[in-house]
C-alpha atoms as a PDB file:
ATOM      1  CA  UNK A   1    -140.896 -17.724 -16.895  1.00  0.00           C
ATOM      2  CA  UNK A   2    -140.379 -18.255 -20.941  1.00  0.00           C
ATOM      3  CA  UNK A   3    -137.494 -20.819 -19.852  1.00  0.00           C
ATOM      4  CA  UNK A   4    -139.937 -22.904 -17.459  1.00  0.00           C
ATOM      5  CA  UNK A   5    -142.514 -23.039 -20.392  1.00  0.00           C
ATOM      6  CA  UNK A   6    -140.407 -24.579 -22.914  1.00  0.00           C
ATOM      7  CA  UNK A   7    -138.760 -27.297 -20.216  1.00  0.00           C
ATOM      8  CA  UNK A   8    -142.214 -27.887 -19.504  1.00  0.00           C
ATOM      9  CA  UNK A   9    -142.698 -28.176 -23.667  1.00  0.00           C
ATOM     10  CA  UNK A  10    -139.631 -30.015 -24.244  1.00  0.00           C
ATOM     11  CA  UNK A  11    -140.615 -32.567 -21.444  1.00  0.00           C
ATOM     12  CA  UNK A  12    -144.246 -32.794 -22.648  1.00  0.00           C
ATOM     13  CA  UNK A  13    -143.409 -33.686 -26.144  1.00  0.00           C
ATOM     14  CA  UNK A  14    -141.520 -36.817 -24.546  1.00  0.00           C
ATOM     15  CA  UNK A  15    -144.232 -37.549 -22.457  1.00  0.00           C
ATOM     16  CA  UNK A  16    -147.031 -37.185 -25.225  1.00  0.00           C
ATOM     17  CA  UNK A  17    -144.327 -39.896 -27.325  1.00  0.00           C
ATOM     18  CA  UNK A  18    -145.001 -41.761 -23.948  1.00  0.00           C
ATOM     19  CA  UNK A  19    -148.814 -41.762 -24.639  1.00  0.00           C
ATOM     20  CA  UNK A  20    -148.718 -42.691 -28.364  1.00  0.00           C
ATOM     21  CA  UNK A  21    -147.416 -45.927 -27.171  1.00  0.00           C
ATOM     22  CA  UNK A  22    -150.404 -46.691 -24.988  1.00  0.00           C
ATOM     23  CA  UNK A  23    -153.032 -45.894 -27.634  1.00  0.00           C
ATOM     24  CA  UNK A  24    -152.807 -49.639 -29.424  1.00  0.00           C
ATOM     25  CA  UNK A  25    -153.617 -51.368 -26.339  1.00  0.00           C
ATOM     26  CA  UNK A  26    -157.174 -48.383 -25.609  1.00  0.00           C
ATOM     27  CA  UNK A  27    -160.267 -50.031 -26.054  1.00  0.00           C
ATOM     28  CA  UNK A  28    -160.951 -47.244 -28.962  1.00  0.00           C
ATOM     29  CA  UNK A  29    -161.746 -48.466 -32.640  1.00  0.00           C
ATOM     30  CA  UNK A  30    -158.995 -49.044 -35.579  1.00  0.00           C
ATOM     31  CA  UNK A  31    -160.327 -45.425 -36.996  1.00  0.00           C
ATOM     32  CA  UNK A  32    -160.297 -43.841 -34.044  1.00  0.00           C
ATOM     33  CA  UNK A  33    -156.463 -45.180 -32.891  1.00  0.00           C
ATOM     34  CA  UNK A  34    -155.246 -43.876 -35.964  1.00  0.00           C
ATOM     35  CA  UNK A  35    -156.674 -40.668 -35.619  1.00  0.00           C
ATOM     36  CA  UNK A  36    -155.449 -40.491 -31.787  1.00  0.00           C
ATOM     37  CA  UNK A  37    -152.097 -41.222 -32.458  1.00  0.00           C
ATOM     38  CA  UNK A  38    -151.852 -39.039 -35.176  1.00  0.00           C
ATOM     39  CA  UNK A  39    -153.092 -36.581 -33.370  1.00  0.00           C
ATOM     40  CA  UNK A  40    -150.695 -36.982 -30.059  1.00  0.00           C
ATOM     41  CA  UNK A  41    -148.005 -37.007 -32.606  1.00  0.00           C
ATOM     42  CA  UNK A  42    -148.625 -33.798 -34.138  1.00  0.00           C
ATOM     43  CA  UNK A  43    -148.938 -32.321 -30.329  1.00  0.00           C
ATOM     44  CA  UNK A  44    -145.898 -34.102 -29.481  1.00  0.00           C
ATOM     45  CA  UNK A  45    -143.288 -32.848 -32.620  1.00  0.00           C
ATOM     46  CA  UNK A  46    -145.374 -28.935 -32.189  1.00  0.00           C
ATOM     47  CA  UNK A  47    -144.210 -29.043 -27.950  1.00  0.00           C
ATOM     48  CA  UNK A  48    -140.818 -30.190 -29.087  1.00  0.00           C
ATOM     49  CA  UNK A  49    -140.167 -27.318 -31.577  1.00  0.00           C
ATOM     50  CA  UNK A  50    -141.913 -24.624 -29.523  1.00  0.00           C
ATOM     51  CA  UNK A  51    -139.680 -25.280 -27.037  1.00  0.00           C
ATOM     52  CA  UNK A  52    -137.011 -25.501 -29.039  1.00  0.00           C
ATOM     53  CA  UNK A  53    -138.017 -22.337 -30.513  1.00  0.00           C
ATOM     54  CA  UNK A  54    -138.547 -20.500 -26.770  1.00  0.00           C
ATOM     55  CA  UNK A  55    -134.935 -22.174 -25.351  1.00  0.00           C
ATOM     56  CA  UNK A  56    -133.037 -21.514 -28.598  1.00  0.00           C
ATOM     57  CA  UNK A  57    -129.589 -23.482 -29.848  1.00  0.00           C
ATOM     58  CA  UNK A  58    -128.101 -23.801 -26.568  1.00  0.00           C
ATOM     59  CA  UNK A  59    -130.695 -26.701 -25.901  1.00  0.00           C
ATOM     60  CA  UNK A  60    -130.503 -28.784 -29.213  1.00  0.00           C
ATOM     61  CA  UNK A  61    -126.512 -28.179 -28.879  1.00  0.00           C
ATOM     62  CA  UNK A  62    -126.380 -29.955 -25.646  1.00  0.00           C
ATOM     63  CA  UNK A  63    -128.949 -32.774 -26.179  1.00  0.00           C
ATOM     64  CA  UNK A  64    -126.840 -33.587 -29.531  1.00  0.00           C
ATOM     65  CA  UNK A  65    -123.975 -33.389 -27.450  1.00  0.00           C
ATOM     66  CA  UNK A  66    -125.462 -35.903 -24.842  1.00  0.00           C
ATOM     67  CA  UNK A  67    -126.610 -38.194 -28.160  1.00  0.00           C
ATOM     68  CA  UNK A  68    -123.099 -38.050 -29.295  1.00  0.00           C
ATOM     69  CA  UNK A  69    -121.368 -38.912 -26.236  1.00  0.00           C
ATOM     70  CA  UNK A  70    -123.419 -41.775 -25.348  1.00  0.00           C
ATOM     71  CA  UNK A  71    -122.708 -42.951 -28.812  1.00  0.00           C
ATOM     72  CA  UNK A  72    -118.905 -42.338 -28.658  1.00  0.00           C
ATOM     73  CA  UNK A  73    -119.326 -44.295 -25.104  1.00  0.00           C
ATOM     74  CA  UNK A  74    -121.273 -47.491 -27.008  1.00  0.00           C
ATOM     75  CA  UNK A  75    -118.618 -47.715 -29.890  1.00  0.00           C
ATOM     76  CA  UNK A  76    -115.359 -47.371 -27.686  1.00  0.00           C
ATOM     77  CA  UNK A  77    -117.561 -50.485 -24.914  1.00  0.00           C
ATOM     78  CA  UNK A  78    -117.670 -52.132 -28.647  1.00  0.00           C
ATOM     79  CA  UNK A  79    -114.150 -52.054 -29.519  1.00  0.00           C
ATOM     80  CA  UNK A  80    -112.978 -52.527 -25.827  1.00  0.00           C
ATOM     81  CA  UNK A  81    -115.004 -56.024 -26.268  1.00  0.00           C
ATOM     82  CA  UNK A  82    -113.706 -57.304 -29.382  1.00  0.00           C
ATOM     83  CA  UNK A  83    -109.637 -56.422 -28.367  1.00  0.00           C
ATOM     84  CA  UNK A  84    -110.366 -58.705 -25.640  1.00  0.00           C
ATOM     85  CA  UNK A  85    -112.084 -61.305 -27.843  1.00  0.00           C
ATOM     86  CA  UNK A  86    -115.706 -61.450 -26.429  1.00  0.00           C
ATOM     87  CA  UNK A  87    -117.018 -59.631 -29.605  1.00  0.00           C
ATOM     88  CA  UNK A  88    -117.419 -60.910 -33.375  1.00  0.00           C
ATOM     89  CA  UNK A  89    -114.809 -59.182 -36.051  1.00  0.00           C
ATOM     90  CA  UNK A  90    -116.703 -58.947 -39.234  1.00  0.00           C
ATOM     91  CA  UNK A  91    -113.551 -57.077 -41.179  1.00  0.00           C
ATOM     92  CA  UNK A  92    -111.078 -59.728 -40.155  1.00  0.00           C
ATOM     93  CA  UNK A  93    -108.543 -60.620 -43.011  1.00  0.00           C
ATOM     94  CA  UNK A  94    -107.193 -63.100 -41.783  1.00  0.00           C
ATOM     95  CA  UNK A  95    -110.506 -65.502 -42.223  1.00  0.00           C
ATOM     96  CA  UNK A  96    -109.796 -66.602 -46.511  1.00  0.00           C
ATOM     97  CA  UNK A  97    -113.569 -67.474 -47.942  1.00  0.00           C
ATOM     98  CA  UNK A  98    -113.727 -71.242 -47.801  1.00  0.00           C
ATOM     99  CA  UNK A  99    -111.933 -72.175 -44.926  1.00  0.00           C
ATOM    100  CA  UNK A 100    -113.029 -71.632 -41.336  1.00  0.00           C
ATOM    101  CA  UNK A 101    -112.350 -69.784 -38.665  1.00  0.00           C
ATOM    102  CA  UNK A 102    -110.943 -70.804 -35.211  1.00  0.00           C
ATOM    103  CA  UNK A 103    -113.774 -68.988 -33.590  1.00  0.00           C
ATOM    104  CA  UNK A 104    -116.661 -70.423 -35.690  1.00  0.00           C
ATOM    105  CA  UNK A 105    -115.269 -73.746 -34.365  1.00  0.00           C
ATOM    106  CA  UNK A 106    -116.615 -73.401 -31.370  1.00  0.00           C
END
């Protein structure tokens, strides 16, 4: 039971972030957008550390783990582009200021 509750908080919280985005485009006033959205983002941070707080490390440890690998997966696509030449090499030293490159030629 305490487990459901805070997957049901830790899902909330992204869903409340979800809301937030919508309140712009409400037919509400300027004052009362700003106090909407600040209040759907204090409800949205207090769901996300509640649950954190009911599901304990385990949780954060995987969801950084997920963050990291889909950043390890990003930087490798990024390398894997510029070996075969499709992506720009900002560190090249070969490329002397003042003269141009072969690939700014084209």
């Amino acid at each position: 039971m305490k487990k459901r509750l805070g997957q049901l908080l830790f899902i909330l919280s992204f869903a409340i972030y979800g809301i937030v985005l919508l309140v712009p485009s409400s037919p509400l006033s300027a004052g009362s957008k700003i106090l909407s959205s600040s209040i759907l983002v204090i409800l949205a941070e207090a769901s996300f550390w509640v649950s954190v707080l009911i599901l304990g490390r385990k949780l954060i440890s995987d969801y950084k783990s997920l963050i990291w690998r889909r950043g390890q997966r990003d930087a490798m696509s990024m390398i894997d582009r510029q070996e075969d030449g499709q992506g720009t090499d900002l560190c090249d030293s070969r490329i002397q200021p003042g003269k141009q490159d072969e690939r700014s030629k084209r």
